[in-house]
N, C-alpha and C. Protein backbone atom coordinates (compact mmCIF):
# COMPACT_ATOMS: atom_id res chain seq x y z
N UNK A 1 88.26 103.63 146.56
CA UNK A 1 87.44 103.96 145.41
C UNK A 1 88.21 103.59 144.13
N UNK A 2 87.46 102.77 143.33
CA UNK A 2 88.25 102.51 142.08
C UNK A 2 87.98 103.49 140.75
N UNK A 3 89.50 103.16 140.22
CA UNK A 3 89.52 104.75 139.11
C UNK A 3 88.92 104.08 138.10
N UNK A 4 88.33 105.35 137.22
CA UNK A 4 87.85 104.96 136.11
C UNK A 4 88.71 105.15 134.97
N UNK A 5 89.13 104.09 134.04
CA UNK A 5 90.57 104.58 132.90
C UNK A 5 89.87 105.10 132.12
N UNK A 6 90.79 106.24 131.95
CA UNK A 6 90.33 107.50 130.48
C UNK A 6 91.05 107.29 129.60
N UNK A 7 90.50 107.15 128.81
CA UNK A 7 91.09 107.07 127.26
C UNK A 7 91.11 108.76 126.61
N UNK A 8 92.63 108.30 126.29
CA UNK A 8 93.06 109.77 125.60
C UNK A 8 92.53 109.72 124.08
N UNK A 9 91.84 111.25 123.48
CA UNK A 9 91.37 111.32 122.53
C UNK A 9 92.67 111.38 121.27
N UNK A 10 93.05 110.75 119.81
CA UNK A 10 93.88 110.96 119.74
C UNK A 10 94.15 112.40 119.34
N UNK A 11 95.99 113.16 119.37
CA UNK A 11 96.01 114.38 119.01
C UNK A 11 96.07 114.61 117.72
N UNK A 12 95.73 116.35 117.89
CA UNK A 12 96.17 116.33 116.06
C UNK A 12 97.91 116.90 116.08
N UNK A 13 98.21 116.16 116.65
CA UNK A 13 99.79 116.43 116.14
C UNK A 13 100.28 115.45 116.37
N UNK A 14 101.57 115.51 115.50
CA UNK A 14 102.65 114.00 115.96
C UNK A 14 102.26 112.90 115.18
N UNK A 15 102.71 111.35 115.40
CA UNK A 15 102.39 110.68 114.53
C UNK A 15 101.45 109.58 114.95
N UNK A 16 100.96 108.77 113.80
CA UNK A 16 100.01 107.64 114.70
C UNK A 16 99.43 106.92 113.78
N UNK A 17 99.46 105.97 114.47
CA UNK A 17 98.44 104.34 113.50
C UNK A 17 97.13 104.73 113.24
N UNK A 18 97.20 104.14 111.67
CA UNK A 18 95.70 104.80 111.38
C UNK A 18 95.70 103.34 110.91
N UNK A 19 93.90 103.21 111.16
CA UNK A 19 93.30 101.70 109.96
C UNK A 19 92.00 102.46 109.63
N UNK A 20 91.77 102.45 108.09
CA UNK A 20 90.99 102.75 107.38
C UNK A 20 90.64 101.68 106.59
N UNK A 21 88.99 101.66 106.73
CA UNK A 21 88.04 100.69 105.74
C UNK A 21 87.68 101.40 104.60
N UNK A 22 87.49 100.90 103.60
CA UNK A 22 86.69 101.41 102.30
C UNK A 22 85.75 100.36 101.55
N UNK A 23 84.70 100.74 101.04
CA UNK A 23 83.86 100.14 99.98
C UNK A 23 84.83 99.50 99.00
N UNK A 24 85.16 98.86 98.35
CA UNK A 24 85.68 98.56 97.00
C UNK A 24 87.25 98.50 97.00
N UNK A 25 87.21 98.02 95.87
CA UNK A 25 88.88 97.30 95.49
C UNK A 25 89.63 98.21 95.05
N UNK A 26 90.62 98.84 96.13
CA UNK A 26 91.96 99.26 95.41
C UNK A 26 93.03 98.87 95.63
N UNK A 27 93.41 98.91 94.54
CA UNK A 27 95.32 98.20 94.20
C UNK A 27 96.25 98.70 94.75
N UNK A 28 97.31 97.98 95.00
CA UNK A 28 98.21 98.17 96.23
C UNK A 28 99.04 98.97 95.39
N UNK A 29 98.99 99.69 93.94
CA UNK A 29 99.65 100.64 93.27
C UNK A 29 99.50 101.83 94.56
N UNK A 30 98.13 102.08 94.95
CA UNK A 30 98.16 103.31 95.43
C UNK A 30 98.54 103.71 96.26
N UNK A 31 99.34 102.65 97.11
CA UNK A 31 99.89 102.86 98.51
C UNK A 31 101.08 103.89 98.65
N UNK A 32 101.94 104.39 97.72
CA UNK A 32 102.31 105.34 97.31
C UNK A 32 101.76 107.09 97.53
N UNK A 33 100.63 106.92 96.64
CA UNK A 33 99.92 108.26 96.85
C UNK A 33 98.87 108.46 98.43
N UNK A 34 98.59 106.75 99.14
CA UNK A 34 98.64 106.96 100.57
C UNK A 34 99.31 106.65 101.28
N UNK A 35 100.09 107.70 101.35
CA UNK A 35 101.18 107.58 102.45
C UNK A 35 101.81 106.38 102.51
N UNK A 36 102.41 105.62 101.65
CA UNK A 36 102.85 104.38 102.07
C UNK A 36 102.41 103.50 103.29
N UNK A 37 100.42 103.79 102.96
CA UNK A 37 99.57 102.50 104.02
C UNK A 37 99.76 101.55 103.36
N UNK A 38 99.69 100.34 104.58
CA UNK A 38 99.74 98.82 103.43
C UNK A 38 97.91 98.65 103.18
N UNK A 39 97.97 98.30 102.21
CA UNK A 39 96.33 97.76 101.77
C UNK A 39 95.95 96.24 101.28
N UNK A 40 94.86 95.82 102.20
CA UNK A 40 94.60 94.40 102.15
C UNK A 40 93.40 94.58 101.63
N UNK A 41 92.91 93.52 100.89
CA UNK A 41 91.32 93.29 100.24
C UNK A 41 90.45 92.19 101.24
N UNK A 42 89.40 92.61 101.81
CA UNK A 42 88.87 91.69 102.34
C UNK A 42 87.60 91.47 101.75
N UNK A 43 86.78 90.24 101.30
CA UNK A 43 85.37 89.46 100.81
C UNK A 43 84.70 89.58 102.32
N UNK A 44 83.55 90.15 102.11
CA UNK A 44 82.81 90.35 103.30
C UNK A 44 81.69 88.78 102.81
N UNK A 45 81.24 88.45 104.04
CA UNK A 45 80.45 87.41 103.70
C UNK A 45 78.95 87.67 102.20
N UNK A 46 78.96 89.07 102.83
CA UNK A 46 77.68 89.21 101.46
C UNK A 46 78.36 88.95 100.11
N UNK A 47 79.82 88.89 99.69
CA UNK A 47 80.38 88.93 98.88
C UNK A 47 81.02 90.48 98.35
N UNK A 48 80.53 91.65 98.98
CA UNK A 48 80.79 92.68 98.76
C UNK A 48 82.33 92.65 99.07
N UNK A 49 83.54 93.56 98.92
CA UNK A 49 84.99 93.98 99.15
C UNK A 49 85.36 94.94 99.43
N UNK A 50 85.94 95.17 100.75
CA UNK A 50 86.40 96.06 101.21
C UNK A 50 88.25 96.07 101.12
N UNK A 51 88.71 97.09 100.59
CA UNK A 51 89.92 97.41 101.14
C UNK A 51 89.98 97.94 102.82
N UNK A 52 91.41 97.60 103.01
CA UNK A 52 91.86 98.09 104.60
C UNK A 52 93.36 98.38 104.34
N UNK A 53 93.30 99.97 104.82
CA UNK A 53 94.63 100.31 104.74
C UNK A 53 95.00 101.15 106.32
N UNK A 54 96.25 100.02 106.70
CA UNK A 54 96.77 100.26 107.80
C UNK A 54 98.49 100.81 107.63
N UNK A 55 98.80 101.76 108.33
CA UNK A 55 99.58 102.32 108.83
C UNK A 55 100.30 103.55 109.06
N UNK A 56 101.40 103.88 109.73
CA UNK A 56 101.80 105.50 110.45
C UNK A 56 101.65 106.35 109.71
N UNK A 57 101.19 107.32 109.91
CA UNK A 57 100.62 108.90 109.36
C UNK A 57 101.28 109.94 110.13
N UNK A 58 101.94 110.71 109.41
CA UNK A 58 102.98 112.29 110.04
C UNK A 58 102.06 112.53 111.29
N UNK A 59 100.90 112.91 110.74
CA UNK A 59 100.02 114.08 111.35
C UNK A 59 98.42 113.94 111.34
N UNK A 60 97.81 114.85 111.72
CA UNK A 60 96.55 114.74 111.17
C UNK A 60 96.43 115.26 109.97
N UNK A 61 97.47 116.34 109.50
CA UNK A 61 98.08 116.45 107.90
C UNK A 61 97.22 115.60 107.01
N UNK A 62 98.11 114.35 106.82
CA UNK A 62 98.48 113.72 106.24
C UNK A 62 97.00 112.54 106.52
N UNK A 63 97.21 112.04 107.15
CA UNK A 63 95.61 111.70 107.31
C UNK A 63 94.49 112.28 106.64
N UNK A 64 94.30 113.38 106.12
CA UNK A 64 93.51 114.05 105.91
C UNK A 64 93.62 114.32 103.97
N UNK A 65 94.88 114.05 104.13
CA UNK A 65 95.04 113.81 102.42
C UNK A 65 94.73 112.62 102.09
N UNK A 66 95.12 111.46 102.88
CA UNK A 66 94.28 110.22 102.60
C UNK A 66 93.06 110.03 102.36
N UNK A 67 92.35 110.49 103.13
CA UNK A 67 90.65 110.67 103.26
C UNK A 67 90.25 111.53 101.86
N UNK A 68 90.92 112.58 101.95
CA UNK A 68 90.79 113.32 100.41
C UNK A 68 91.07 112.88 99.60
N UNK A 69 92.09 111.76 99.50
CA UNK A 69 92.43 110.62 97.90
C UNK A 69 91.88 110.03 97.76
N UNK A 70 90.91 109.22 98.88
CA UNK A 70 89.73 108.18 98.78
C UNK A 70 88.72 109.06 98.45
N UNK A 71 88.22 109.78 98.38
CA UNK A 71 87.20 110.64 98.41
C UNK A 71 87.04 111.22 96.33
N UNK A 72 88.54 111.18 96.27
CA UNK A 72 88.50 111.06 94.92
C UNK A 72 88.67 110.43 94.42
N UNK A 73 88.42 109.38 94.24
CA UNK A 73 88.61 107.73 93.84
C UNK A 73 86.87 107.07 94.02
N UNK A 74 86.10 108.15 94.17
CA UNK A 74 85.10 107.86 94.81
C UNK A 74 85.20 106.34 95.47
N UNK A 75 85.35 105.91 96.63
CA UNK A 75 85.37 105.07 97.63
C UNK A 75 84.98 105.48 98.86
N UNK A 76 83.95 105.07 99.24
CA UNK A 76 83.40 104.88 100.48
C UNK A 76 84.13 104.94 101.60
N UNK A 77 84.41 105.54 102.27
CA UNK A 77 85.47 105.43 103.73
C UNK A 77 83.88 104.89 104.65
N UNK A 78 84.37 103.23 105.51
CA UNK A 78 83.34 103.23 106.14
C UNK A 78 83.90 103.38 107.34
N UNK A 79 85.27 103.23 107.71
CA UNK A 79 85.67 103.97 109.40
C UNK A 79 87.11 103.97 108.93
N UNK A 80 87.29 104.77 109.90
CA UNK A 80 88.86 105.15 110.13
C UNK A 80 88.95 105.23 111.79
N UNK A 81 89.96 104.78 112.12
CA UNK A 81 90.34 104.17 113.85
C UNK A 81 92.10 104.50 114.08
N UNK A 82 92.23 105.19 115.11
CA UNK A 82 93.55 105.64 115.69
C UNK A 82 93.59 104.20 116.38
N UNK A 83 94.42 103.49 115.86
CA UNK A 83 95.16 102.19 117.09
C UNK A 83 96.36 102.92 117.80
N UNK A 84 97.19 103.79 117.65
CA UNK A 84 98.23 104.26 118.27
C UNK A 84 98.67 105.20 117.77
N UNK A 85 98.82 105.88 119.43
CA UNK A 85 99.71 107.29 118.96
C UNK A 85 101.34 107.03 118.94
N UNK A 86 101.99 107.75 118.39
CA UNK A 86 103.28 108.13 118.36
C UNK A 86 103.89 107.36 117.60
């Protein structure tokens, strides 16, 4: 009988790769006040721009202040994705 692979949900503890999309252009000033993510600008074909800010986060902490800095910056979070734990 063949197994079926389970994917582990990620935890809220410990550390881990985060990639976050957003609506609109922000400057790589802010990478500072997030967590030292790196942030890339991408031109979507409609011409619209998304930032993408990838990388390690303490905790779900800290993650969660990110989401709350974008949130005041009014910017759109359109996903956020665990690529890796630890």
């Amino acid at each position: 009988m063949a197994k079926i692979p389970v994917e582990i949900p990620p935890s809220m503890k410990g550390p881990a790769i985060y990639r976050i999309r957003v609506e609109g252009r922000l400057e790589a000033k802010w990478s500072r006040r997030l967590e030292a993510m790196n942030i890339t600008e991408w031109e979507r074909p409609d011409g619209g721009i998304e930032s993408i800010l990838v990388g390690r986060l303490a905790d779900q902490t800290a993650l969660a202040g990110v989401l709350n800095t974008l949130y005041e910056l009014h910017l759109p979070v359109l996903s956020a994705e665990c690529l890796e734990q630890g």
